[in-house]
Protein backbone atom coordinates (compact mmCIF):
# COMPACT_ATOMS: atom_id res chain seq x y z
CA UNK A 1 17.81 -1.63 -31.94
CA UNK A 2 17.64 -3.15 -29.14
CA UNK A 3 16.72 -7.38 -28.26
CA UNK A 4 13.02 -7.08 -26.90
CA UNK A 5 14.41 -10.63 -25.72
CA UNK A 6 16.84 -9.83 -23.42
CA UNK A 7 16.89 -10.92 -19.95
CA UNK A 8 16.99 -8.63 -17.07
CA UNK A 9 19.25 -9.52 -13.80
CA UNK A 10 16.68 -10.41 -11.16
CA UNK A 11 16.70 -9.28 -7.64
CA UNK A 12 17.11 -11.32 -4.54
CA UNK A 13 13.71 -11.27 -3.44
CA UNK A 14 12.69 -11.47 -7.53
CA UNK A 15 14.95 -14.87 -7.80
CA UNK A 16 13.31 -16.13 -4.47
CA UNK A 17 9.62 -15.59 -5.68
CA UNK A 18 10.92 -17.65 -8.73
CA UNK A 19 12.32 -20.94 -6.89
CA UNK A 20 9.09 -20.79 -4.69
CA UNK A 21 7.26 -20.61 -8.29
CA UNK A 22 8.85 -23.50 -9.54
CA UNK A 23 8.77 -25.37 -6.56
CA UNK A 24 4.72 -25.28 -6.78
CA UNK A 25 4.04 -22.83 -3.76
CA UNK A 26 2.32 -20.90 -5.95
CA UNK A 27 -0.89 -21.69 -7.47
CA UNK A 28 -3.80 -20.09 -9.90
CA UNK A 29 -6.87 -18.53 -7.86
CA UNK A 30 -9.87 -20.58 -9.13
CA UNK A 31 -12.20 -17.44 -10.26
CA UNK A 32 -9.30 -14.75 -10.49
CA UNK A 33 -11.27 -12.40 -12.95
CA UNK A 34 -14.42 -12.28 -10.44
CA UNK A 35 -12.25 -11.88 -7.57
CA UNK A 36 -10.18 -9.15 -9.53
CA UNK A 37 -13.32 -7.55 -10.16
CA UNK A 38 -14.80 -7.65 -6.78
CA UNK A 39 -11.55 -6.08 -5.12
CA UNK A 40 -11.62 -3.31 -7.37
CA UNK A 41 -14.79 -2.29 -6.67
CA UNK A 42 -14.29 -2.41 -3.11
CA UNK A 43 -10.95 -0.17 -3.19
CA UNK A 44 -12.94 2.57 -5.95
CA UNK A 45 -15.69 2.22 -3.08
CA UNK A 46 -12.84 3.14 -0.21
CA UNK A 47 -11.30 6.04 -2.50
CA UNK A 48 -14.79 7.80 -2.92
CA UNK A 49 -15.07 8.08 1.14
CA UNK A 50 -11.93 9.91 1.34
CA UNK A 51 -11.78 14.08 1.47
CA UNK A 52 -8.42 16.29 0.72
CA UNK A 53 -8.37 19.18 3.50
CA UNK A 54 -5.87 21.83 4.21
CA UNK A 55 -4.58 21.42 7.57
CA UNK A 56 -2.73 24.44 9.54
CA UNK A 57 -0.27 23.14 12.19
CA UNK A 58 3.05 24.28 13.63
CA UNK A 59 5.81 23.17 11.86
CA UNK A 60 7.29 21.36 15.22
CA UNK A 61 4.00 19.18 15.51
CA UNK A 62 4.45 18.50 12.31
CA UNK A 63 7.96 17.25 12.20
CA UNK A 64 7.15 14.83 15.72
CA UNK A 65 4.45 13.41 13.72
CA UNK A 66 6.48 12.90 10.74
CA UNK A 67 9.15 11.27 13.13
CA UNK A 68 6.35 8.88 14.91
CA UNK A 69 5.19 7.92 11.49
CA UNK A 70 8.23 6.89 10.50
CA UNK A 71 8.78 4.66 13.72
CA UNK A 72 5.68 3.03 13.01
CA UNK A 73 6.38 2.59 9.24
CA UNK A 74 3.36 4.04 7.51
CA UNK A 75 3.02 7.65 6.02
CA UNK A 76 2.24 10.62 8.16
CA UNK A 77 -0.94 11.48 6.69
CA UNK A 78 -1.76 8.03 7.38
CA UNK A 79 -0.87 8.34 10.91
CA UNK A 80 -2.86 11.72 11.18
CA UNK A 81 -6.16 10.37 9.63
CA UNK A 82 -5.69 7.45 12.20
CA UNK A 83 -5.41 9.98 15.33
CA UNK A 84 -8.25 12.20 13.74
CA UNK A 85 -10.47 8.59 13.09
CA UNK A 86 -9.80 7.32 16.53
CA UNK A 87 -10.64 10.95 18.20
CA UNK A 88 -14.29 10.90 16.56
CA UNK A 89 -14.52 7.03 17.77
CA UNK A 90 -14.37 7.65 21.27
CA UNK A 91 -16.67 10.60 21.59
């Protein structure tokens, strides 16, 4: 059986969060349950607005998409709801 006591190895960022801990940089959030609460509304709130569609395009628009996403970091259906969302803005 194994020691539910045992220690894992930490990661560099892990072991830096932990000095900052100690070193006070990080303190409680007076009213965390209310503001726990609050945020979770407000991202159920953001899921509800959002639709799955099918979407036929050619397989080479696709991949230069996929490729711009990933120079700008984010997903590419993230990257294709923010072309569609700025389209619709400016007409």
């Amino acid at each position: 059986m194994k020691n539910r006591h045992t220690k894992l190895a930490l990661t560099v960022e892990e072991k830096k969060i932990e000095q900052e801990r100690m070193a006070g940089l990080y303190v409680s959030m007076e009213n965390f349950e209310v503001e726990k609460k609050r945020l979770m509304e407000a991202a159920s709130l953001r899921e509800r607005k959002t639709q799955t569609i099918t979407l036929r395009i050619q397989k080479s628009v696709l991949q230069r998409v996929k490729e711009k996403a990933q120079i700008e970091g984010i997903p590419y259906q993230t990257l294709i709801g923010s072309i569609l969302h700025k389209f619709v803005q400016v007409q």
